[in-house]
N, C-alpha and C. Protein backbone atom coordinates (compact mmCIF):
# COMPACT_ATOMS: atom_id res chain seq x y z
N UNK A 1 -20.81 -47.21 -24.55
CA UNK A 1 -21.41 -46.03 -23.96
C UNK A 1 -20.52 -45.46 -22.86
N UNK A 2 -20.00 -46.20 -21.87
CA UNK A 2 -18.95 -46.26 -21.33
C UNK A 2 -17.66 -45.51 -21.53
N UNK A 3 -17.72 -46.14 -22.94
CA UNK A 3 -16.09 -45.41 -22.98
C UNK A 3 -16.00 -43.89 -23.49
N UNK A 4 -17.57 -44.24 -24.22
CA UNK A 4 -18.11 -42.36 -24.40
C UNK A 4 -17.86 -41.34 -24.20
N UNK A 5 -18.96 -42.09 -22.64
CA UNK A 5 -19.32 -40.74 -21.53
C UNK A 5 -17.61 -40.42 -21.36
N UNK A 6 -16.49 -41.05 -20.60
CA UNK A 6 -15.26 -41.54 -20.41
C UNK A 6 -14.47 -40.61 -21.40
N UNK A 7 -14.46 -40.83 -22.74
CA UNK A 7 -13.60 -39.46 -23.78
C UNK A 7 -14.35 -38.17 -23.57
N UNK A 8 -15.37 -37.70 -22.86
CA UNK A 8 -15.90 -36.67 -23.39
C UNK A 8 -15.52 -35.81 -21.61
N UNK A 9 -15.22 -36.75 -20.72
CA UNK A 9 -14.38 -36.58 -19.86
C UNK A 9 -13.09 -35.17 -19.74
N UNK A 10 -12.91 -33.59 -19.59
CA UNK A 10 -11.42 -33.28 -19.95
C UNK A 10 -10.40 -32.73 -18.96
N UNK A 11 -9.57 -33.16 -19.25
CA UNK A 11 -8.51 -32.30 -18.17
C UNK A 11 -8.25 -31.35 -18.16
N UNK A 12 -8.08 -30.28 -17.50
CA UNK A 12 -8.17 -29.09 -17.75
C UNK A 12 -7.16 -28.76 -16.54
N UNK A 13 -6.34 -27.27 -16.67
CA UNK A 13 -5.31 -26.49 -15.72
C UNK A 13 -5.46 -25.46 -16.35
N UNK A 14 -5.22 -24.44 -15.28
CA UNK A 14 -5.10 -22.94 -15.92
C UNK A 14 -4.20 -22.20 -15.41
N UNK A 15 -3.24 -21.21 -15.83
CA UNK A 15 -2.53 -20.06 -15.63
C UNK A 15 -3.27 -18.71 -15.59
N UNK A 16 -2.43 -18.34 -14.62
CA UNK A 16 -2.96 -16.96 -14.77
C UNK A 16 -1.44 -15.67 -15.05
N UNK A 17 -1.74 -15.28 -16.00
CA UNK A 17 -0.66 -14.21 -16.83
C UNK A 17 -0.77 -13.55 -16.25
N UNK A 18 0.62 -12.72 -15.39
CA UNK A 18 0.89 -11.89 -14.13
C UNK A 18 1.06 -10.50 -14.83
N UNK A 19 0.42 -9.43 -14.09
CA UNK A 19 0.70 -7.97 -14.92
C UNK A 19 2.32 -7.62 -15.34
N UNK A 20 3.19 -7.93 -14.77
CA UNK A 20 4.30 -7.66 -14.92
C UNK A 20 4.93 -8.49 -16.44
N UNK A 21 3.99 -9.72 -16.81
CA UNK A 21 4.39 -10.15 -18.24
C UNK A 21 3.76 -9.51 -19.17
N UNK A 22 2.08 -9.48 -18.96
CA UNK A 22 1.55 -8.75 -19.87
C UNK A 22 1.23 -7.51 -19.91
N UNK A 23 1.75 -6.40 -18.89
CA UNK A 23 1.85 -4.94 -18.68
C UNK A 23 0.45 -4.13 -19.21
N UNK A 24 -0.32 -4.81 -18.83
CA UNK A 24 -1.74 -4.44 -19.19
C UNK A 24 -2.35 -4.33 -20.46
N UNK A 25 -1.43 -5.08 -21.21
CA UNK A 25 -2.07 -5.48 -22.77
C UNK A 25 -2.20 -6.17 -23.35
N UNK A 26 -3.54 -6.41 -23.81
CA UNK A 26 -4.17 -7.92 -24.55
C UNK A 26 -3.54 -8.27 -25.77
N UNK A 27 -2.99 -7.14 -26.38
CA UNK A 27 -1.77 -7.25 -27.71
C UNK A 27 -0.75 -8.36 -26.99
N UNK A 28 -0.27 -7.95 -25.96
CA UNK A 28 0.76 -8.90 -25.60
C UNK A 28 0.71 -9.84 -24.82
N UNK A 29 -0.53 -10.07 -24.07
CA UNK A 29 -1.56 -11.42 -23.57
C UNK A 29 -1.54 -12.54 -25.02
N UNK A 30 -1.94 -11.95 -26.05
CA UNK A 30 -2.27 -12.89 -27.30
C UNK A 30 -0.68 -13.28 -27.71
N UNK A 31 0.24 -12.66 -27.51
CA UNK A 31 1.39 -12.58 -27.92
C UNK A 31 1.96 -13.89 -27.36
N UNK A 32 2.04 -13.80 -25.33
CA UNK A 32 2.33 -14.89 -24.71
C UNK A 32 1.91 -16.26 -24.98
N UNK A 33 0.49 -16.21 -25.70
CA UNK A 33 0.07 -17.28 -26.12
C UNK A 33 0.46 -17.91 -27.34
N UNK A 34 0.45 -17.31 -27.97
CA UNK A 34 1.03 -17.74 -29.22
C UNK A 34 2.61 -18.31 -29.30
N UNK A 35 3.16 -17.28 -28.15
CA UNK A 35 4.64 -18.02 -27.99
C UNK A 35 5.13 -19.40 -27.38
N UNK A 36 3.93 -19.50 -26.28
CA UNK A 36 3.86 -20.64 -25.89
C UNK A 36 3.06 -21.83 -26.77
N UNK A 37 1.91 -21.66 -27.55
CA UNK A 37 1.75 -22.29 -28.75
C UNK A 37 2.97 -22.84 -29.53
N UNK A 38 3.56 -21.97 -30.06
CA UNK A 38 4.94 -22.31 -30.59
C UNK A 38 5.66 -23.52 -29.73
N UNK A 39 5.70 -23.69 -28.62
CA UNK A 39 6.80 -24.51 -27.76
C UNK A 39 5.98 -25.71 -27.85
N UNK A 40 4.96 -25.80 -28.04
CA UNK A 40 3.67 -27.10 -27.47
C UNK A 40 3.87 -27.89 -28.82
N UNK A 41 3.83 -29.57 -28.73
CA UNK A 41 3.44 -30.23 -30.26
C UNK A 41 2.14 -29.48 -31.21
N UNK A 42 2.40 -30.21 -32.12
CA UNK A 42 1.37 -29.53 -33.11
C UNK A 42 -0.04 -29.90 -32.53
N UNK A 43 -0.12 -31.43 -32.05
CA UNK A 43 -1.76 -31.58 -32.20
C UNK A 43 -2.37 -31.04 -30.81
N UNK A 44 -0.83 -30.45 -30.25
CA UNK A 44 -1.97 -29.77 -28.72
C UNK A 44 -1.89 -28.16 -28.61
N UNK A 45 -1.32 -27.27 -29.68
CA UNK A 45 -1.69 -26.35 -29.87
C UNK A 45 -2.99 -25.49 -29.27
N UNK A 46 -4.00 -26.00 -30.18
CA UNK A 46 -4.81 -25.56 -29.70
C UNK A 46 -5.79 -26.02 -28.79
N UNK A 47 -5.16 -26.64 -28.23
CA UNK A 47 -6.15 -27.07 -26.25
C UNK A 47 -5.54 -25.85 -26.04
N UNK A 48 -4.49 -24.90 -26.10
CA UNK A 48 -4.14 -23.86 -24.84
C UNK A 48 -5.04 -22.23 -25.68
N UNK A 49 -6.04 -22.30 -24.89
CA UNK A 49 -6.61 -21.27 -25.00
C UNK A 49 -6.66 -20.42 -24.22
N UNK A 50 -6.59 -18.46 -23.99
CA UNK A 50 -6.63 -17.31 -23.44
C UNK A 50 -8.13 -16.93 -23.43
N UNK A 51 -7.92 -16.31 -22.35
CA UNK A 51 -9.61 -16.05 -21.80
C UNK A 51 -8.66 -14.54 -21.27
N UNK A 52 -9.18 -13.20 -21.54
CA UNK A 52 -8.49 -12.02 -21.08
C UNK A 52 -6.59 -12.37 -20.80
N UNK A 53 -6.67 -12.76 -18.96
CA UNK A 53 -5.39 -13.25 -19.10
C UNK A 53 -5.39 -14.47 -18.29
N UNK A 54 -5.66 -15.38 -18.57
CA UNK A 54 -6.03 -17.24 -17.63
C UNK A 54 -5.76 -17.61 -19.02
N UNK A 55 -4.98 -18.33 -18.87
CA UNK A 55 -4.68 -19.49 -19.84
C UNK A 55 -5.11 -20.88 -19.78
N UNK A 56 -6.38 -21.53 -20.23
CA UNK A 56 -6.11 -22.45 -20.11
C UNK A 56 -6.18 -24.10 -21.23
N UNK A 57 -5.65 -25.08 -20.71
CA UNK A 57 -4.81 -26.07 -21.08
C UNK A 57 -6.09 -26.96 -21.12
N UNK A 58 -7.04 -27.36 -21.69
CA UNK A 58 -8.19 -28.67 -21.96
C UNK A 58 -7.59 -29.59 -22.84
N UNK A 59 -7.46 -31.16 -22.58
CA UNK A 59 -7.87 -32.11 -23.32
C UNK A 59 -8.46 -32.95 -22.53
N UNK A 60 -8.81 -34.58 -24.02
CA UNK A 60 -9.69 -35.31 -23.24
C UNK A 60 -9.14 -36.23 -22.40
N UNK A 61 -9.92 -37.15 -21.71
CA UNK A 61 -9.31 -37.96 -21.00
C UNK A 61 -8.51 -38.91 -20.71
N UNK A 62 -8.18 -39.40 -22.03
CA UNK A 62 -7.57 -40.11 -22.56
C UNK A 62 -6.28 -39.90 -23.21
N UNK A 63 -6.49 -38.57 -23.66
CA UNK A 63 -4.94 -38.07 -23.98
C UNK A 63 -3.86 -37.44 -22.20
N UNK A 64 -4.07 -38.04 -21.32
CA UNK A 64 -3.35 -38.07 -20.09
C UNK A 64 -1.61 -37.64 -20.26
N UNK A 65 -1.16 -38.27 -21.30
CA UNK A 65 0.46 -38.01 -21.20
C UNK A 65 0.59 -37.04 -21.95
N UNK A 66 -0.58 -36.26 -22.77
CA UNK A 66 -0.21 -35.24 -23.62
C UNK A 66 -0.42 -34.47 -23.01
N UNK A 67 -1.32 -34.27 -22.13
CA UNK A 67 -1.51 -33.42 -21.68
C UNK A 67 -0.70 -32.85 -20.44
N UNK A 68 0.17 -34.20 -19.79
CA UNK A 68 1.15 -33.93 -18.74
C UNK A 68 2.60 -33.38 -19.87
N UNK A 69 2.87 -33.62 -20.50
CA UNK A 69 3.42 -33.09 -21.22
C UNK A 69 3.46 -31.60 -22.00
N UNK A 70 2.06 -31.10 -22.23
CA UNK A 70 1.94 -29.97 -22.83
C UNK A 70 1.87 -29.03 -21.30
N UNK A 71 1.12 -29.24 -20.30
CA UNK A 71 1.29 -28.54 -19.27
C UNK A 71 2.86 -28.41 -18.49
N UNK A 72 3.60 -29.63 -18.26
CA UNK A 72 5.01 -28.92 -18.12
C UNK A 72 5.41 -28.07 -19.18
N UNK A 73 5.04 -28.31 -20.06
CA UNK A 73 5.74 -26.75 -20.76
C UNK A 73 5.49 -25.30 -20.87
N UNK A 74 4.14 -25.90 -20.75
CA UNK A 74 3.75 -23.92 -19.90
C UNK A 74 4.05 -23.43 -18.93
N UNK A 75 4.20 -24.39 -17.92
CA UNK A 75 4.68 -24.03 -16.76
C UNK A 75 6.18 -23.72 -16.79
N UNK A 76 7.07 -24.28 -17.88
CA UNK A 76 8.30 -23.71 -18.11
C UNK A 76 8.73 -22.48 -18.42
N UNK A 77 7.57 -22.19 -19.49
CA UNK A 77 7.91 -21.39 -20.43
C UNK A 77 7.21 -19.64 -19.67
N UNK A 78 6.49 -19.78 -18.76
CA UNK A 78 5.78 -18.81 -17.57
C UNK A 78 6.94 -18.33 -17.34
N UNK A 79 7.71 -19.53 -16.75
CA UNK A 79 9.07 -18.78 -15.37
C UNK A 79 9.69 -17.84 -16.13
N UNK A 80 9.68 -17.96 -17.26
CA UNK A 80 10.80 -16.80 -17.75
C UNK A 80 10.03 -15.65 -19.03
N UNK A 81 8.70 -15.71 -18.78
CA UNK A 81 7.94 -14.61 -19.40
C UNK A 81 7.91 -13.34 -19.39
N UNK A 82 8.42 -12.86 -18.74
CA UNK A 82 8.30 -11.40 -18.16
C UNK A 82 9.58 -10.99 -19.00
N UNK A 83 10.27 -12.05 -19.15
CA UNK A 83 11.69 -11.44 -19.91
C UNK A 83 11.80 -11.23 -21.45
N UNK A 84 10.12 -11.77 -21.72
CA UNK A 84 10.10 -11.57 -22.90
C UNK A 84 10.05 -10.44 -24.08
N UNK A 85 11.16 -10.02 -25.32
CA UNK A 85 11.03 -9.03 -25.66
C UNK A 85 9.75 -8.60 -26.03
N UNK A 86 9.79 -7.26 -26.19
CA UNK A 86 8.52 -6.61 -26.71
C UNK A 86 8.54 -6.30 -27.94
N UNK A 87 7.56 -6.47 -29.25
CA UNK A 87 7.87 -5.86 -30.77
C UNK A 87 6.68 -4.98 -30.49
N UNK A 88 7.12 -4.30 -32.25
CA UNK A 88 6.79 -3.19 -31.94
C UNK A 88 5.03 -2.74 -31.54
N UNK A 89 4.09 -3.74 -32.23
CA UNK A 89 3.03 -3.26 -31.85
C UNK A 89 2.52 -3.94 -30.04
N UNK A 90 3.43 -4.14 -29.53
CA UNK A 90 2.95 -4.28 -28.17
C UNK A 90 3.33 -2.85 -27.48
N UNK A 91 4.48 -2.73 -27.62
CA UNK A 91 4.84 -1.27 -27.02
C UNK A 91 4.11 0.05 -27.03
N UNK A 92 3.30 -0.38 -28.35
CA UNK A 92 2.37 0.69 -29.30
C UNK A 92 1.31 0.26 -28.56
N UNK A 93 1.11 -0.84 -27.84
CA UNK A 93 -0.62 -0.87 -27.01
C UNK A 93 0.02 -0.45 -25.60
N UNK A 94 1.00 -0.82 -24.99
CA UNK A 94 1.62 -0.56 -23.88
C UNK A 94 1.66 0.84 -23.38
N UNK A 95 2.36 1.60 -24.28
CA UNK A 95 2.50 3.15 -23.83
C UNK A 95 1.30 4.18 -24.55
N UNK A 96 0.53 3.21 -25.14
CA UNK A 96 -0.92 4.18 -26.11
C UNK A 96 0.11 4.81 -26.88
N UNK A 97 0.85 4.85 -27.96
CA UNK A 97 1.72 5.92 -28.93
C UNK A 97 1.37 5.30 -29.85
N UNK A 98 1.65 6.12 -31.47
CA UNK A 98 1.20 5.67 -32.58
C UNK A 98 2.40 5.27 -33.22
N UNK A 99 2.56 4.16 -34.07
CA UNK A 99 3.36 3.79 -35.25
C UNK A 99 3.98 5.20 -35.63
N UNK A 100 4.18 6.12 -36.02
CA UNK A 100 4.75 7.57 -36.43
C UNK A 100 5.70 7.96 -35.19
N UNK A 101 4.94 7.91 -34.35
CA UNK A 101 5.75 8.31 -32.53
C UNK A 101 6.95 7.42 -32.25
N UNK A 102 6.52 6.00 -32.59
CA UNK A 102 7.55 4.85 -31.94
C UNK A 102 9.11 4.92 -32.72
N UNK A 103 8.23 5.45 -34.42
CA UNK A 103 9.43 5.66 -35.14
C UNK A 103 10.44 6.67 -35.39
N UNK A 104 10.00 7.78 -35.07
CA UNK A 104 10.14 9.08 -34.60
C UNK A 104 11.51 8.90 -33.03
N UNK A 105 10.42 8.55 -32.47
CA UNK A 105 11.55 8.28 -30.45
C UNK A 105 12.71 7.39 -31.14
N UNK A 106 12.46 6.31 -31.66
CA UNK A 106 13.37 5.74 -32.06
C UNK A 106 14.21 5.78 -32.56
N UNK A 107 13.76 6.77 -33.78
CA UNK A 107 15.03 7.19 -34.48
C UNK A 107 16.31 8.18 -33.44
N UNK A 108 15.11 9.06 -32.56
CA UNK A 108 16.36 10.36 -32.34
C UNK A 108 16.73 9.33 -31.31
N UNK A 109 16.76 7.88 -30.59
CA UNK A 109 17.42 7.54 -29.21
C UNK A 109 16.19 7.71 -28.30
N UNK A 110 15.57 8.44 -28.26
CA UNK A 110 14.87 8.37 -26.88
C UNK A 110 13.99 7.16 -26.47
N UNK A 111 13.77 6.58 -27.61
CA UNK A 111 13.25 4.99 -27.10
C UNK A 111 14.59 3.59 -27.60
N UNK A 112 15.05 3.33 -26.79
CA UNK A 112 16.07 2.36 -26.91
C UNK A 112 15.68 1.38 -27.29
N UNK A 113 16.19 0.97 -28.42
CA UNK A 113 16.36 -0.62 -28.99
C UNK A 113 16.86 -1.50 -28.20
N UNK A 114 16.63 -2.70 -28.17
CA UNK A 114 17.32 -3.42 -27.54
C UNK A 114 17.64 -5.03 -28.82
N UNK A 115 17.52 -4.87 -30.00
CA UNK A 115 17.87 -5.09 -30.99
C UNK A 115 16.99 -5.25 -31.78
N UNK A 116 17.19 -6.35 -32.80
CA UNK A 116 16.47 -6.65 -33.97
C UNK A 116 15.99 -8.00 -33.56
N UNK A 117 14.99 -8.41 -34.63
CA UNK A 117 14.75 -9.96 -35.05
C UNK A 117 14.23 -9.60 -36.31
N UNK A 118 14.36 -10.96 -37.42
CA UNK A 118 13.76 -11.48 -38.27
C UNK A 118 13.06 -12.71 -38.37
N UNK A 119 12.28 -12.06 -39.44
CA UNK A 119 10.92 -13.71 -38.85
C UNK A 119 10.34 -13.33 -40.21
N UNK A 120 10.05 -14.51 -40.99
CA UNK A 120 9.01 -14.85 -42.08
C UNK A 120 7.22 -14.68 -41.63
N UNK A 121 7.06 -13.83 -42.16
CA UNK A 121 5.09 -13.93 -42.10
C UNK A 121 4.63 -15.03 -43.34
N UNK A 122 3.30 -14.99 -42.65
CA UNK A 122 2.78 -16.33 -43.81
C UNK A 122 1.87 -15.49 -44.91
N UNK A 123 2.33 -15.70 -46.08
CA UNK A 123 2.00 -15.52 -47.55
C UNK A 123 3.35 -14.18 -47.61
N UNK A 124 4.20 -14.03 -47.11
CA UNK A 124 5.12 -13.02 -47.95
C UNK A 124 6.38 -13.76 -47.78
N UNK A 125 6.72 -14.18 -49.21
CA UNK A 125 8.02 -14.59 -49.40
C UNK A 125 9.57 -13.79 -48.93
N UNK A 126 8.99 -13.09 -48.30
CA UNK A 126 10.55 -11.67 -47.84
C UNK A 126 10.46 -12.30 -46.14
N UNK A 127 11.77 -12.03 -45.64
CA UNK A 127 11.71 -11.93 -44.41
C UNK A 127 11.72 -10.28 -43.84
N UNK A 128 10.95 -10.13 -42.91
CA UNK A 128 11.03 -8.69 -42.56
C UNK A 128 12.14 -8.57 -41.30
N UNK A 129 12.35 -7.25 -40.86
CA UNK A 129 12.76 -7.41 -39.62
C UNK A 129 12.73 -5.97 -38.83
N UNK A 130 12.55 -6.26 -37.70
CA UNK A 130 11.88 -5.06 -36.74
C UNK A 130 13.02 -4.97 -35.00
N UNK A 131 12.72 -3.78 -34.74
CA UNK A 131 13.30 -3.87 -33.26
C UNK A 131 12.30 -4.42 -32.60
N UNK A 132 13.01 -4.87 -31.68
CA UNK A 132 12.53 -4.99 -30.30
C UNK A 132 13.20 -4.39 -29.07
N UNK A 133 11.87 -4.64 -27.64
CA UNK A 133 12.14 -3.23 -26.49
C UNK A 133 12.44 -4.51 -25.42
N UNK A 134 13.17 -4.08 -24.59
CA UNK A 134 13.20 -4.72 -22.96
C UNK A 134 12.29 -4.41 -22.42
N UNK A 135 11.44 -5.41 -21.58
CA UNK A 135 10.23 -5.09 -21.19
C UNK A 135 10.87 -4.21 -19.87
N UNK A 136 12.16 -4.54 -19.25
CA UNK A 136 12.01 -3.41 -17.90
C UNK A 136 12.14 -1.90 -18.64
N UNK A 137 12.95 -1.61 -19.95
CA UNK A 137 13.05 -0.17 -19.99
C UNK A 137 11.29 0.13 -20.27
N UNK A 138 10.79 -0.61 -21.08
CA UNK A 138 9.57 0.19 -21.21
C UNK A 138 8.86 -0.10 -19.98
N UNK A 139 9.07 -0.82 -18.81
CA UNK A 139 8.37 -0.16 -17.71
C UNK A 139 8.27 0.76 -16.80
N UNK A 140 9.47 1.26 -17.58
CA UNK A 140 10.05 2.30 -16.85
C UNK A 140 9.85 3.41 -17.34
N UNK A 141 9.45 3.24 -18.44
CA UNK A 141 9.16 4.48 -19.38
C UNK A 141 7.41 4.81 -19.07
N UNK A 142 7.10 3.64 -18.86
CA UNK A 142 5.51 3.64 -18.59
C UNK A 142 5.63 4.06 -17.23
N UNK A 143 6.27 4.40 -16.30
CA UNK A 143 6.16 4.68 -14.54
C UNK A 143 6.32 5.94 -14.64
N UNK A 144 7.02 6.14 -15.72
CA UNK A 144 7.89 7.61 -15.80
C UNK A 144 6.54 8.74 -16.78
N UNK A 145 6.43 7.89 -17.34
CA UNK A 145 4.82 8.90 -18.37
C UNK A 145 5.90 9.45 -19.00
N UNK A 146 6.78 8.75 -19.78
CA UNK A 146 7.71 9.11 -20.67
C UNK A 146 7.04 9.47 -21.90
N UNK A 147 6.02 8.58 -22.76
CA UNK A 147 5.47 9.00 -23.83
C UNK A 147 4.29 10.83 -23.79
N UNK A 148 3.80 10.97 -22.49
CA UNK A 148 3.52 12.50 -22.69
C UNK A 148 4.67 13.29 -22.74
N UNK A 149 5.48 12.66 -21.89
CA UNK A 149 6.51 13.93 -21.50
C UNK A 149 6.99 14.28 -23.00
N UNK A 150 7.33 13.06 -23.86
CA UNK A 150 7.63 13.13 -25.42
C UNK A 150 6.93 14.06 -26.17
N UNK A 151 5.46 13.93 -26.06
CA UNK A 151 4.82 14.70 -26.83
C UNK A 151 4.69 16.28 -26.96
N UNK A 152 4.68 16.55 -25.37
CA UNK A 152 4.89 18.39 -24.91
C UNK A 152 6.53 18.72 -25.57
N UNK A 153 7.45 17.79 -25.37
CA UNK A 153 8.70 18.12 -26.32
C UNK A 153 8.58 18.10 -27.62
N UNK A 154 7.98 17.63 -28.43
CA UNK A 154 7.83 17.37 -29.84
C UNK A 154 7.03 18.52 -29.88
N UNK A 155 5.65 19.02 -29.11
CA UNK A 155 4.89 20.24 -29.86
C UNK A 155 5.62 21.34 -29.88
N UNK A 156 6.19 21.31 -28.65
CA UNK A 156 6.85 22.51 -28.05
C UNK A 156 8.13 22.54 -29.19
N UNK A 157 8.75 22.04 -29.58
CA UNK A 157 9.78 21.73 -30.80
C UNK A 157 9.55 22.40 -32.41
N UNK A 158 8.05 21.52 -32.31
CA UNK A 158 7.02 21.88 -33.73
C UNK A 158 6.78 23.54 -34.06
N UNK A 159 6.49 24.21 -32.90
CA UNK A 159 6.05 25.54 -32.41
C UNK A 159 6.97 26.61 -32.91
N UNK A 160 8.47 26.43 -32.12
CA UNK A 160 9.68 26.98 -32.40
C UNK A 160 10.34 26.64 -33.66
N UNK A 161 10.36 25.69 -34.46
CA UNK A 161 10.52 25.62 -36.09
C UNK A 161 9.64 26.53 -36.62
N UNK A 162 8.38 26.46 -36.54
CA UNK A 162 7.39 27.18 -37.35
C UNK A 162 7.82 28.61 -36.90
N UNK A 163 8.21 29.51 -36.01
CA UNK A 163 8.19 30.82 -35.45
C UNK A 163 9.53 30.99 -36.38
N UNK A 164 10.89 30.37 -36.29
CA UNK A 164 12.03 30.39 -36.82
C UNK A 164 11.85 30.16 -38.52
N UNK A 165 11.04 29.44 -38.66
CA UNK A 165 10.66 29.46 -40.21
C UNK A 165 9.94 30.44 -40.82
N UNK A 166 8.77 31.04 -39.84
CA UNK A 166 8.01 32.43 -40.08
C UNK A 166 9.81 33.22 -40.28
N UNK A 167 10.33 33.38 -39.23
CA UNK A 167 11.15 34.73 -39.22
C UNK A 167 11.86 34.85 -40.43
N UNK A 168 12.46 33.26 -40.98
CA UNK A 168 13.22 33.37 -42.18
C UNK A 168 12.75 34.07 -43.03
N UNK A 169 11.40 33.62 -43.38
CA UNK A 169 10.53 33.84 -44.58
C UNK A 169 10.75 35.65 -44.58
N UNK A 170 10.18 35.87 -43.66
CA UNK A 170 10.05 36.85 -43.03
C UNK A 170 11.48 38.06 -43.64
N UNK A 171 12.29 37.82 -43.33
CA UNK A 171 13.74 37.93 -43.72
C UNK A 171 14.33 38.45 -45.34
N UNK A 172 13.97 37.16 -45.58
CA UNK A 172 13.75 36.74 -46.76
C UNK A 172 13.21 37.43 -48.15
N UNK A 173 11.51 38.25 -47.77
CA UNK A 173 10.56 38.95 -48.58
C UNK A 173 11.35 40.48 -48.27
N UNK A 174 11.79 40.59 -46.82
CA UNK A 174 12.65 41.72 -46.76
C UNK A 174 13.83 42.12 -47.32
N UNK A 175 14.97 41.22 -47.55
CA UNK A 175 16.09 41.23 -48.65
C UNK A 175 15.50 41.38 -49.94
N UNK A 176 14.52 40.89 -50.60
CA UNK A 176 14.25 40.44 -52.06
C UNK A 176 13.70 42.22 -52.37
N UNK A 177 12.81 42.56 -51.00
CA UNK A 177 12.25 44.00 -51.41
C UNK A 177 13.12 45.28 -51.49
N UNK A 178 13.99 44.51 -50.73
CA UNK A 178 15.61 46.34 -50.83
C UNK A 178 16.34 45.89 -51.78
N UNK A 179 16.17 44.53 -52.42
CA UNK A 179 17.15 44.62 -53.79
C UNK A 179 16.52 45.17 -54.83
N UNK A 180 15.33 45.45 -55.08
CA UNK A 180 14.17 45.57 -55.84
C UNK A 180 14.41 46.97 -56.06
N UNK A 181 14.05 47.88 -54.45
CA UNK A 181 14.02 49.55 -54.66
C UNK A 181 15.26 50.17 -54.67
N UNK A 182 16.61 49.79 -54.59
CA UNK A 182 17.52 50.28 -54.52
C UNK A 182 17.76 50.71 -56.09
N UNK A 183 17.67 50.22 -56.91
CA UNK A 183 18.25 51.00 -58.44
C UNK A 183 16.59 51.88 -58.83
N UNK A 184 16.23 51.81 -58.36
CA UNK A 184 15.22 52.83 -58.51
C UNK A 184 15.32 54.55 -57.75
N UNK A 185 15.77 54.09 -57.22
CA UNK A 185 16.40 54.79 -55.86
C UNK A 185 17.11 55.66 -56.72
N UNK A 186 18.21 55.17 -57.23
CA UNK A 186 19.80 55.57 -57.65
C UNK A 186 19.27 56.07 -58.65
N UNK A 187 18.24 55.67 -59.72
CA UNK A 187 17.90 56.11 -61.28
C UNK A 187 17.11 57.75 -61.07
N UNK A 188 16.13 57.47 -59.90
CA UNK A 188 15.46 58.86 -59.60
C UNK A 188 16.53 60.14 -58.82
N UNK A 189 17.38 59.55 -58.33
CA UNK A 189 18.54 60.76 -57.83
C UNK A 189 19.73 61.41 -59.19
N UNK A 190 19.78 60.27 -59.71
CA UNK A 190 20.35 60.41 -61.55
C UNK A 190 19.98 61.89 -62.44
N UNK A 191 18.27 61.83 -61.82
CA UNK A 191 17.48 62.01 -62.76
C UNK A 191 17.38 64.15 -62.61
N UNK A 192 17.39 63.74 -60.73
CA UNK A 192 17.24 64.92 -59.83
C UNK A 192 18.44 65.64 -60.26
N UNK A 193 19.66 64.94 -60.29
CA UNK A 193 20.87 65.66 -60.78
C UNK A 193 21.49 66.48 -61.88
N UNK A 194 20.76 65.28 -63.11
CA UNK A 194 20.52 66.20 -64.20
C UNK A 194 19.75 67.60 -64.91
N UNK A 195 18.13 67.25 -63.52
CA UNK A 195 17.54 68.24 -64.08
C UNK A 195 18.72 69.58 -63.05
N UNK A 196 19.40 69.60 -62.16
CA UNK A 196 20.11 70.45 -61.49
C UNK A 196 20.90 71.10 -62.56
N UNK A 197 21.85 70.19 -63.89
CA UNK A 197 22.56 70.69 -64.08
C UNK A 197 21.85 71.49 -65.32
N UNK A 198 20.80 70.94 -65.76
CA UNK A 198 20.43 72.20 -66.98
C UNK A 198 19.77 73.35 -66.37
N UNK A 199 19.57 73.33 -65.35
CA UNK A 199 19.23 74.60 -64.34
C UNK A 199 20.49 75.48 -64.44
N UNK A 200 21.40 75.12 -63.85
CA UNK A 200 22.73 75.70 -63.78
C UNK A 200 23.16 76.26 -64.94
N UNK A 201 23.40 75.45 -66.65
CA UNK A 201 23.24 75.95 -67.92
C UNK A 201 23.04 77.02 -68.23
N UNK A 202 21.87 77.47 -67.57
CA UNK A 202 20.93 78.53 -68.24
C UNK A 202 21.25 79.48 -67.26
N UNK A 203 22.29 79.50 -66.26
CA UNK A 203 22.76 80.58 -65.79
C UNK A 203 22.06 81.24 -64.30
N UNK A 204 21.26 80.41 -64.08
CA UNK A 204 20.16 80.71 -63.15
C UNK A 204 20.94 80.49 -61.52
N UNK A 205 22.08 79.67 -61.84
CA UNK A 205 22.75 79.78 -60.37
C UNK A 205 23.82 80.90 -60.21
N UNK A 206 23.88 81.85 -61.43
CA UNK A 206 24.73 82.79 -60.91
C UNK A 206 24.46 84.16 -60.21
């Protein structure tokens, strides 16, 4: 009974995930966890559970060295969190922009890569591979309200194609219509000329 009560006993520590790692998103709160999951043995995985952003570390009483063990490693793996890259759907909860936008900035430069990775998902035999962001440029982009400033450039962009594309068109129905009346033109002055000259014939201009 003893040794019972005694296992049911747990140790417990908690972290708390600093705004500057998780930049105010639970996309990338779940992210930190999982990365640090990754670093931990298999069977203590899941003692490290996220609560918003507190992390914390439960086992029982008896597992003592696993648990001194799995907690130095969170505490390792913290110190250098903030440096962690960003993929793409964190950036996409980070700056509120849509999958279309990220790919879009990206393409013309205005959102900087800071490279690639590849990584296997589970059930697809392909490896995929995606950019990733420096968390200081996108904090900087987030201080800056870089993603509106993007968008008033993109409408404002959208606006002036469509006016320049009206004008072509525009242009366009106008060339097609003076190629149209011009031999009509020429056939009815043809026509004016001839009736002139059987006028003349008949002596009527002398």
């Amino acid at each position: 009974m003893a040794k019972k009560a005694m296992s049911s006993i747990e140790l417990l520590k908690t972290w708390i995930l600093p705004p500057e790692a998780t930049l105010g998103s639970s996309v990338r709160a779940k992210r930190i966890l999982l990365e640090i999951r990754a670093r931990l043995p298999i069977d203590s995985r899941k003692s490290l559970e996220l609560d918003a952003v507190e992390l914390t570390l439960a086992m029982p009483a008896e597992e003592k060295a696993e648990f001194k063990a799995a907690s130095a490693i969170v505490t390792i793996v913290l110190q250098d969190i903030e440096r962690l890259p960003i993929i793409p759907h964190e950036i996409e909860d980070i700056l509120s922009i849509k999958a279309s936008e990220r790919h879009r900035w990206l393409g013309d430069g205005r959102l900087p890569s800071a490279g690639t990775r590849t990584v296997n998902l589970r059930g697809r035999a392909k490896k995929i591979t995606f950019h990733v962001y420096d968390p200081k440029v996108v904090v900087d982009l987030l201080d800056r309200g870089s993603a509106d400033l993007w968008r008033e450039e993109d409408a404002a962009t959208k606006v002036e194609n469509r006016r320049r594309a009206a004008h072509k068109a525009k242009l366009a129905r106008s060339l097609k219509q003076a190629s149209t009346v011009k031999p009509e033109r020429t056939a009815d002055a043809a026509t004016k000329l001839r009736g002139w000259d059987d006028f003349d014939i008949d002596g009527l201009l002398r």
